[in-house]
C-alpha atoms as a PDB file:
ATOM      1  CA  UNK A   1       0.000   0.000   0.000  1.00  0.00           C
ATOM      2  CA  UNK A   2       1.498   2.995  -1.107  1.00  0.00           C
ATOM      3  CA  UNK A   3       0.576   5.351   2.138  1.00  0.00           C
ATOM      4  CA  UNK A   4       3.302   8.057   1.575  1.00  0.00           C
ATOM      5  CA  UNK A   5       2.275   8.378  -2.204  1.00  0.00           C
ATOM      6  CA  UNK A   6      -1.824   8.717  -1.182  1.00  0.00           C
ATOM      7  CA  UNK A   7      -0.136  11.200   1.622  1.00  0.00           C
ATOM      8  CA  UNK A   8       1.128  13.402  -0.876  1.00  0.00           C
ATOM      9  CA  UNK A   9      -1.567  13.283  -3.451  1.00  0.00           C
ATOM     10  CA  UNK A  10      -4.417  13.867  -0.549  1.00  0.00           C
ATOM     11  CA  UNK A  11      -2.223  17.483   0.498  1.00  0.00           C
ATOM     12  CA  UNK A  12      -1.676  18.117  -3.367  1.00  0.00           C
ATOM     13  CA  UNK A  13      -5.030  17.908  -4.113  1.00  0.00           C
ATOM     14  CA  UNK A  14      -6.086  19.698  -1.015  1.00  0.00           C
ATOM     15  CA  UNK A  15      -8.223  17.148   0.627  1.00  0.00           C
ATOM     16  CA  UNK A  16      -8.716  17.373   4.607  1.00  0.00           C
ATOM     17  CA  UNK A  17      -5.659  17.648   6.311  1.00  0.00           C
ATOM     18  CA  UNK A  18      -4.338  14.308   8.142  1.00  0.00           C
ATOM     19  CA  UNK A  19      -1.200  13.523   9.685  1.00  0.00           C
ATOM     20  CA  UNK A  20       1.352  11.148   8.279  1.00  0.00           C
ATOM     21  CA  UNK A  21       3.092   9.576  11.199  1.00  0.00           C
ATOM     22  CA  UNK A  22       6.504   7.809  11.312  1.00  0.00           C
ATOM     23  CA  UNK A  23       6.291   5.099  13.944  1.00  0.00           C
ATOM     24  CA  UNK A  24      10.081   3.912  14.830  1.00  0.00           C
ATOM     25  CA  UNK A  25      12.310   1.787  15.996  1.00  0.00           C
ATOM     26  CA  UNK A  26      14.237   3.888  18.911  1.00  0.00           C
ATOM     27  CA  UNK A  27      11.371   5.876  20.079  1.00  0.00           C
ATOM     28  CA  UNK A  28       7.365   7.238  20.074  1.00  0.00           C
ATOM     29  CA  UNK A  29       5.874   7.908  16.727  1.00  0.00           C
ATOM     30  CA  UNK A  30       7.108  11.721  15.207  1.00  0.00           C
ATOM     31  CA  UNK A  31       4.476  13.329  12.948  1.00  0.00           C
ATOM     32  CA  UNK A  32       5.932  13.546   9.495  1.00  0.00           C
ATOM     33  CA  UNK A  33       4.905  17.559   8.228  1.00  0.00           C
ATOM     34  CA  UNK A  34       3.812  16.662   4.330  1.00  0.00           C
ATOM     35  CA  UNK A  35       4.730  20.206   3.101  1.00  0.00           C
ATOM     36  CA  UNK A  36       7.760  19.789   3.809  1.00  0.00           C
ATOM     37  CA  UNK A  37       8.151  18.236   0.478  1.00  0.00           C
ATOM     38  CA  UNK A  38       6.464  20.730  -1.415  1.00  0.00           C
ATOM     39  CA  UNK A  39       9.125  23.265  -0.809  1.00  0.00           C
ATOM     40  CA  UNK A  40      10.167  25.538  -2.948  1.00  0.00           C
ATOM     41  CA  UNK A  41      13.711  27.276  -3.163  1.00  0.00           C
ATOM     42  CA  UNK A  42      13.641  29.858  -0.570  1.00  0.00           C
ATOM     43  CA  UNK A  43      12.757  27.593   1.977  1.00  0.00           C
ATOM     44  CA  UNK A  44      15.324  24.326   1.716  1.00  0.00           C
ATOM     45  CA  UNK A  45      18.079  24.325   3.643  1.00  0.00           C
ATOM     46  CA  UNK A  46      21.600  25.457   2.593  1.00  0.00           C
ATOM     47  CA  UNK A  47      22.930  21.817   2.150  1.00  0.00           C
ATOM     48  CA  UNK A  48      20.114  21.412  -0.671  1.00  0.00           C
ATOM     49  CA  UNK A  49      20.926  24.252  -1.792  1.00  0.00           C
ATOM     50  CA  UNK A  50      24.383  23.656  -2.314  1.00  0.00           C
ATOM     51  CA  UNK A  51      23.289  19.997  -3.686  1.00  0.00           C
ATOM     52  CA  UNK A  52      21.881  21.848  -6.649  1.00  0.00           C
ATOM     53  CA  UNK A  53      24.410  24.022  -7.282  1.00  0.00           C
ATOM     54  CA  UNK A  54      26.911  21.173  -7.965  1.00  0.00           C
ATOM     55  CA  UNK A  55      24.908  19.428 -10.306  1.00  0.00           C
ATOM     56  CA  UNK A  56      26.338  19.118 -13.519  1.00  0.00           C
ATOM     57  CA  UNK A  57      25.113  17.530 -16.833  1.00  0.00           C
ATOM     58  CA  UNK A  58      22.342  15.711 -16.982  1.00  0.00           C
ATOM     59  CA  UNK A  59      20.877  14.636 -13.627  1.00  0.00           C
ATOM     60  CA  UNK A  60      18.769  12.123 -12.002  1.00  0.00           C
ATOM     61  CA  UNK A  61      17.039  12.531  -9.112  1.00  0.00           C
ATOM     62  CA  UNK A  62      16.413   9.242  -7.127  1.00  0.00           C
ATOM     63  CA  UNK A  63      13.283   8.874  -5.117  1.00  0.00           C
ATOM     64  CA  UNK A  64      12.141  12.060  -6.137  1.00  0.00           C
ATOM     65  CA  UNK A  65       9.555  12.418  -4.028  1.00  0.00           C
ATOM     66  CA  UNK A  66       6.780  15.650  -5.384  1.00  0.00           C
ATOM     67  CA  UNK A  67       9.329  16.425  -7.371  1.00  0.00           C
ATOM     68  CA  UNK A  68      10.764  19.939  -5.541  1.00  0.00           C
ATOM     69  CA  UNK A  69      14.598  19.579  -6.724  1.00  0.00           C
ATOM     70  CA  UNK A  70      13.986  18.498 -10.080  1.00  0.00           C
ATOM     71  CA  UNK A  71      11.692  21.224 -10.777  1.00  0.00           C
ATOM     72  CA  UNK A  72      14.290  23.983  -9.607  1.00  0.00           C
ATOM     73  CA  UNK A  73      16.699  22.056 -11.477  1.00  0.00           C
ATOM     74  CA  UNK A  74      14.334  21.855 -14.567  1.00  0.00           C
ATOM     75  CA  UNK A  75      13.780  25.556 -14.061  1.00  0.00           C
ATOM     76  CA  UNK A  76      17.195  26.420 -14.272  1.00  0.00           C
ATOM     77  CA  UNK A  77      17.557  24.549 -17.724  1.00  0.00           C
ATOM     78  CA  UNK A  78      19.292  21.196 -16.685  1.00  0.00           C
ATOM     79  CA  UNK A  79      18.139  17.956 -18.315  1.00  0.00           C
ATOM     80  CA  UNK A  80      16.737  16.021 -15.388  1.00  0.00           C
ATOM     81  CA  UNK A  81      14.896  12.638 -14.956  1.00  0.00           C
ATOM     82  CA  UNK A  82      12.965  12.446 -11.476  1.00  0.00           C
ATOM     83  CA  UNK A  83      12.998   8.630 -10.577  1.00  0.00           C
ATOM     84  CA  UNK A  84      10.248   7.350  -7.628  1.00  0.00           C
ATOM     85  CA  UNK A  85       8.794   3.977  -6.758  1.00  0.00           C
ATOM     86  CA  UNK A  86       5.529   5.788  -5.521  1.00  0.00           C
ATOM     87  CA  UNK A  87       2.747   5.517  -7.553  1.00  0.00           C
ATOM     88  CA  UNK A  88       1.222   8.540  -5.470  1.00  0.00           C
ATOM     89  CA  UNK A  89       4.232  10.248  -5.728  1.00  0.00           C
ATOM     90  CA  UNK A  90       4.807   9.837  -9.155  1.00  0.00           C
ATOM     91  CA  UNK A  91       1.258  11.213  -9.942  1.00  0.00           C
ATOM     92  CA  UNK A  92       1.961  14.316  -8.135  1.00  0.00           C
ATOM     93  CA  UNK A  93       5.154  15.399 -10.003  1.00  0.00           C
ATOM     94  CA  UNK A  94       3.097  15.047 -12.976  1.00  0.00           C
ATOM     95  CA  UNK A  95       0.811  17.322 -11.783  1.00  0.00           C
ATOM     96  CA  UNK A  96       3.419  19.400 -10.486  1.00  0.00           C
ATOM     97  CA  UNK A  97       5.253  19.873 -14.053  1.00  0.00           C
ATOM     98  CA  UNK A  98       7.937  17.800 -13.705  1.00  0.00           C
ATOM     99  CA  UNK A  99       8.824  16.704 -17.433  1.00  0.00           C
ATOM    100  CA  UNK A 100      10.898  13.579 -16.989  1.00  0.00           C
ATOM    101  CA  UNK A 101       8.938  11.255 -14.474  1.00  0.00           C
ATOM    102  CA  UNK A 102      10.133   7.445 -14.263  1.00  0.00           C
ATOM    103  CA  UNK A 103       8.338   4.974 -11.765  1.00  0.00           C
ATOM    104  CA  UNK A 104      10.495   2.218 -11.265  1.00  0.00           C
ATOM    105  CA  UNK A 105      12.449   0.392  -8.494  1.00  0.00           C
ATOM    106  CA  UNK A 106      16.507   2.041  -8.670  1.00  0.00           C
ATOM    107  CA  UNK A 107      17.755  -1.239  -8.921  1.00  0.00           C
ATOM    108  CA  UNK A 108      15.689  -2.035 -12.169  1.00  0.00           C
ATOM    109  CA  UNK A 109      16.633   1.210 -13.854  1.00  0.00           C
ATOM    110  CA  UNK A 110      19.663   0.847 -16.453  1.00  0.00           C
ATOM    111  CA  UNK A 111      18.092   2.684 -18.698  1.00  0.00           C
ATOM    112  CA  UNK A 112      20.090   5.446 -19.273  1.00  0.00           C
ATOM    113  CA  UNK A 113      23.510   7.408 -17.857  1.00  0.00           C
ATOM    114  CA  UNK A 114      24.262  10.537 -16.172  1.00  0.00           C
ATOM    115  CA  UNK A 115      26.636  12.883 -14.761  1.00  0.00           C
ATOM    116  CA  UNK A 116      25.120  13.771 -11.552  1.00  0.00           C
ATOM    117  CA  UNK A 117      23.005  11.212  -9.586  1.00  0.00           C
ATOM    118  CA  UNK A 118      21.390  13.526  -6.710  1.00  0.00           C
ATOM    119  CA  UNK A 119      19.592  11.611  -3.364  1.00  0.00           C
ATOM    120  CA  UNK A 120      18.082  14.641  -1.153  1.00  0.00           C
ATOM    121  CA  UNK A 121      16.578  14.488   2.431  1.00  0.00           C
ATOM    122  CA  UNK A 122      18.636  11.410   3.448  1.00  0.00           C
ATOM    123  CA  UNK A 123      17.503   9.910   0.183  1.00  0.00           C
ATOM    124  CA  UNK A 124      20.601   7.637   0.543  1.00  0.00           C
ATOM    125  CA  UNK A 125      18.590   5.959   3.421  1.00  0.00           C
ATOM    126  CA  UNK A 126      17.328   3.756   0.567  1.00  0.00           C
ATOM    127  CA  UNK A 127      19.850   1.640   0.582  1.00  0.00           C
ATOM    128  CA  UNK A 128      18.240   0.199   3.916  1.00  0.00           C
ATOM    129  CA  UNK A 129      21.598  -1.068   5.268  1.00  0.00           C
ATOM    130  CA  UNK A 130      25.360  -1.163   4.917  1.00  0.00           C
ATOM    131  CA  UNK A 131      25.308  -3.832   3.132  1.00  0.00           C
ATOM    132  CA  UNK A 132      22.586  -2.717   1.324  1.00  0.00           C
ATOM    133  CA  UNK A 133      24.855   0.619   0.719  1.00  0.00           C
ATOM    134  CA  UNK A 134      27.161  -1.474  -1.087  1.00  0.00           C
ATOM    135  CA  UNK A 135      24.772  -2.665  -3.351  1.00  0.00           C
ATOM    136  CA  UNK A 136      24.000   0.711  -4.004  1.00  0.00           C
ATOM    137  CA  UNK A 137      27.349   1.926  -5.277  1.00  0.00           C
ATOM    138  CA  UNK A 138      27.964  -0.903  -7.025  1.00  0.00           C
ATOM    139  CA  UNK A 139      24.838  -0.457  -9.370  1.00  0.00           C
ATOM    140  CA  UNK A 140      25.083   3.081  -9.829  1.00  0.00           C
ATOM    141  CA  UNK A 141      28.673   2.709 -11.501  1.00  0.00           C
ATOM    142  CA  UNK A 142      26.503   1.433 -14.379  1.00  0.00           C
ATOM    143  CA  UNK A 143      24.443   4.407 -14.274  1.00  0.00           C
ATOM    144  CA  UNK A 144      27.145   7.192 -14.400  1.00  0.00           C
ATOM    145  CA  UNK A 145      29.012   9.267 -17.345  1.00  0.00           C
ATOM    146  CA  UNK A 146      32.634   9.422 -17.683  1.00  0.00           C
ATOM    147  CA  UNK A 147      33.369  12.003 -14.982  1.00  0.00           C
ATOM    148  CA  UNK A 148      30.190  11.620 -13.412  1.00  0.00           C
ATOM    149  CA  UNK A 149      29.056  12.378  -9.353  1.00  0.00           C
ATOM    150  CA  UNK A 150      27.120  11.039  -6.763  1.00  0.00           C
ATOM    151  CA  UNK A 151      25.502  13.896  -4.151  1.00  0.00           C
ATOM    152  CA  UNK A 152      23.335  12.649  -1.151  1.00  0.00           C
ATOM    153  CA  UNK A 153      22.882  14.477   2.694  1.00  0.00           C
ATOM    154  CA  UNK A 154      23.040  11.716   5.343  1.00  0.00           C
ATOM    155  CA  UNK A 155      23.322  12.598   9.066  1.00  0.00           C
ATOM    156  CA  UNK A 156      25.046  10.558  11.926  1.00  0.00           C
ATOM    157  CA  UNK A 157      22.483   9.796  14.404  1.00  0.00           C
ATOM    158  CA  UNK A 158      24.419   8.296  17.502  1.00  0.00           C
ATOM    159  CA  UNK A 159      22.849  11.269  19.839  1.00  0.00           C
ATOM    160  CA  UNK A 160      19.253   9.272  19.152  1.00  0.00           C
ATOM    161  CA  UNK A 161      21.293   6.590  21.594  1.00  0.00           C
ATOM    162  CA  UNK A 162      22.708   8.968  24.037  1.00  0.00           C
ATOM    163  CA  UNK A 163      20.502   7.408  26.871  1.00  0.00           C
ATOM    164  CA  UNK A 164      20.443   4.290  25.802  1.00  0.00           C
ATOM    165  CA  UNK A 165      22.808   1.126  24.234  1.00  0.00           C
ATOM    166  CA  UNK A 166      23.958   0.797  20.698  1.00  0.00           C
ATOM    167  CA  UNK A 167      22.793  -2.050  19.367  1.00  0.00           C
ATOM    168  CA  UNK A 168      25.171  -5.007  19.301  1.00  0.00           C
ATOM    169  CA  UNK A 169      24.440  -6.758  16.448  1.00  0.00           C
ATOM    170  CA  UNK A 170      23.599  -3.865  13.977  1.00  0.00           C
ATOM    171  CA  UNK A 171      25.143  -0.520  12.528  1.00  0.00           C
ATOM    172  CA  UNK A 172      23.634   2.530  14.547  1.00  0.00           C
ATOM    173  CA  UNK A 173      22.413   4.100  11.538  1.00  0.00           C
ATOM    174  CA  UNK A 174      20.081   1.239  10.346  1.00  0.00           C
ATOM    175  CA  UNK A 175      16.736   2.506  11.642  1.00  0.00           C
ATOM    176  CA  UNK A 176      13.143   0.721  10.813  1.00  0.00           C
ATOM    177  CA  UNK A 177      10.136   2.759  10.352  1.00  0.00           C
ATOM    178  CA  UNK A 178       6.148   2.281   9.471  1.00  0.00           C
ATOM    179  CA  UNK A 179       3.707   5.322   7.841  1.00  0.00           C
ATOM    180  CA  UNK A 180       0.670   5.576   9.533  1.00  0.00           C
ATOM    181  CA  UNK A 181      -1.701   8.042   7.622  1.00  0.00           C
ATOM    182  CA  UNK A 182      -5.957   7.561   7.737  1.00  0.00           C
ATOM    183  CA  UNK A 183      -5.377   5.381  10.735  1.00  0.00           C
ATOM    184  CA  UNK A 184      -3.391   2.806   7.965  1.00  0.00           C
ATOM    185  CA  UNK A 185      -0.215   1.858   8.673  1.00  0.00           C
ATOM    186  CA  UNK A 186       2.501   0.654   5.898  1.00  0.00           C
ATOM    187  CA  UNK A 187       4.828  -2.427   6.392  1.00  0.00           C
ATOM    188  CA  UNK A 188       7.779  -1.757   8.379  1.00  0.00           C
ATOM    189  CA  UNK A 189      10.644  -0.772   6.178  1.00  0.00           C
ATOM    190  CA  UNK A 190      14.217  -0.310   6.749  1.00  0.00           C
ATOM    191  CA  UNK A 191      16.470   3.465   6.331  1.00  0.00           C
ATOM    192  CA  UNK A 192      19.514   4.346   6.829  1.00  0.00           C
ATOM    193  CA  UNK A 193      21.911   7.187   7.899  1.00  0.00           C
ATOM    194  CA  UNK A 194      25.410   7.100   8.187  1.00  0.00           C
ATOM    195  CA  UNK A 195      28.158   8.620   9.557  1.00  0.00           C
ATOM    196  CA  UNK A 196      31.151  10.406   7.615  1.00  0.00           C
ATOM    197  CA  UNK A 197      33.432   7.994   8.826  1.00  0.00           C
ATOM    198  CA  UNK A 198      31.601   5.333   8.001  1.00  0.00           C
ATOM    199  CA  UNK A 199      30.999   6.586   4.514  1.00  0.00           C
ATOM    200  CA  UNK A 200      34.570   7.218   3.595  1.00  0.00           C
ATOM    201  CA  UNK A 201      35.398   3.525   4.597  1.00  0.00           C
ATOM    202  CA  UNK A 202      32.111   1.756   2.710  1.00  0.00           C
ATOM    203  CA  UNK A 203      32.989   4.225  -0.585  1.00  0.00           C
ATOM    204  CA  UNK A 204      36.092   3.240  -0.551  1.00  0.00           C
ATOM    205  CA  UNK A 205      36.370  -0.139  -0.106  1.00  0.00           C
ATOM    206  CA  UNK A 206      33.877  -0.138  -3.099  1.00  0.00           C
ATOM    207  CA  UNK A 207      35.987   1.809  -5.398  1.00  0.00           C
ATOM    208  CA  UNK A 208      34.301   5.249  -4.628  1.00  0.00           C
ATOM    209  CA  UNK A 209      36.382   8.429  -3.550  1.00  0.00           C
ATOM    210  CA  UNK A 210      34.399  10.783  -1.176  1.00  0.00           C
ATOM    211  CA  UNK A 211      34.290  14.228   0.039  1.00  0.00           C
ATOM    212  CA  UNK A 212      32.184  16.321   2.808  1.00  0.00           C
ATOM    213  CA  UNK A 213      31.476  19.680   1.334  1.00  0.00           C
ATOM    214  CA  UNK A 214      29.384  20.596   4.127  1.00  0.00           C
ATOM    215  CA  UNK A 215      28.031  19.636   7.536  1.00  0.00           C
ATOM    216  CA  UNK A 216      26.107  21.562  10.396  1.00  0.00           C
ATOM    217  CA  UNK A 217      25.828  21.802  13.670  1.00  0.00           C
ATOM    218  CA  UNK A 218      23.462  19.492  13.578  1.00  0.00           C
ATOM    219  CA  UNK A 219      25.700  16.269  12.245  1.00  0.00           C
ATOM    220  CA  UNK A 220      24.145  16.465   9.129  1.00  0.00           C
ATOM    221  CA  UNK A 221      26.741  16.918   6.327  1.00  0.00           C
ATOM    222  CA  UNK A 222      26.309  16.702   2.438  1.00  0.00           C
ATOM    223  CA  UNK A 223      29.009  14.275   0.164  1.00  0.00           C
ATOM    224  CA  UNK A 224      30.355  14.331  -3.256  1.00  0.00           C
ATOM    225  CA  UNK A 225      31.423  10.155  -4.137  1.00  0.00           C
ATOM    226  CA  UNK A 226      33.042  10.447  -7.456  1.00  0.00           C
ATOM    227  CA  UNK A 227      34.848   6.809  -8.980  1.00  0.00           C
ATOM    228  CA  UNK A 228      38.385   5.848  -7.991  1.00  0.00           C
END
């Protein structure tokens, strides 16, 4: 059931207002605001900003979402493809404008190569695990141009554990959530954030070189991976 797509359709279309909820695995549920995808320019944060600045060529945008960064980026002239498993979500960047909509699984898309592959708002999470990270980077050398980038935000969450034990037989950063929205809940799925440190060692070891070109106060930082 594809909750977070209906979510974003239902605000889209401006039906009565309910809350999407994140239920988690470290704590209680955290209400999930649904315009915060519909941003525009003036209100993203500066490592987004910067994100979209460094694009170069043609771009794809993986998971997409309503479509807010490819539509600045299509504004500004750049040739972008906005890829999303959503149905829902998929169906609002249509509505939206977005001129280059694919609906299709990441790991089922060869279709086509690129010089910038962009994941915003921890879109790296994804990739589900560390392992799963790893997958990741391996298929995505098949989707890249001579030259070509990989730009993602990730944060490192160890402060969610500051009261209580790491686990012991898991990274930190692999979390588990479930949407509830309409009093329906999604299957539990897997995310994940990582830590710099961690990064630089998984990129590497897969025959990635990576850079931090920005972090906050807030241990979220933005990466360039480019191929060794």
């Amino acid at each position: 059931m594809d909750i977070y797509g209906q979510a974003l359709l239902d605000f889209y279309n401006r039906q009565p207002e309910e809350k999407l909820w994140l239920h988690n695995t470290y704590g209680g549920p955290e209400e999930m605001p649904i315009e915060v995808f519909f941003r525009g320019e003036e209100e993203m944060p500066e490592a987004e900003l910067l994100a979209l600045q460094l694009c170069r060529g043609k771009v794809l945008d993986i998971g997409a979402g309503a479509g807010s960064h490819a539509l600045i980026l299509q504004q500004q002239g750049f040739d972008v493809a906005a890829l999303e498993i959503s149905a829902g979500a998929t169906a609002v960047m249509q509505k939206r404008g977005v001129k280059r909509v694919v609906q299709q699984d990441i790991y089922q898309y060869k279709t086509e190569k690129f010089d910038t592959l962009l994941l915003l708002m921890n879109g790296i999470g994804l990739t589900q695990t560390l392992a799963g990270l790893g997958r990741f980077l391996h298929h995505t050398k098949q989707l890249l141009l001579p030259g070509g980038q990989l730009i993602f935000d990730s944060s490192d969450i160890a402060y969610l554990y500051e009261d209580v034990p790491l686990p012991k037989n898991s990274y930190y950063g692999e979390i588990s959530y479930q949407y509830q929205y309409k009093n329906q809940k999604s299957d539990w799925f897997n995310w994940l954030y990582i830590d710099q440190k961690t990064l630089l060692k998984t990129a590497l070891k897969n025959g990635w070189n990576c850079e931090v070109l920005y972090e906050d106060e807030m241990d979220l930082y933005l990466a360039r991976l480019t191929l060794a």
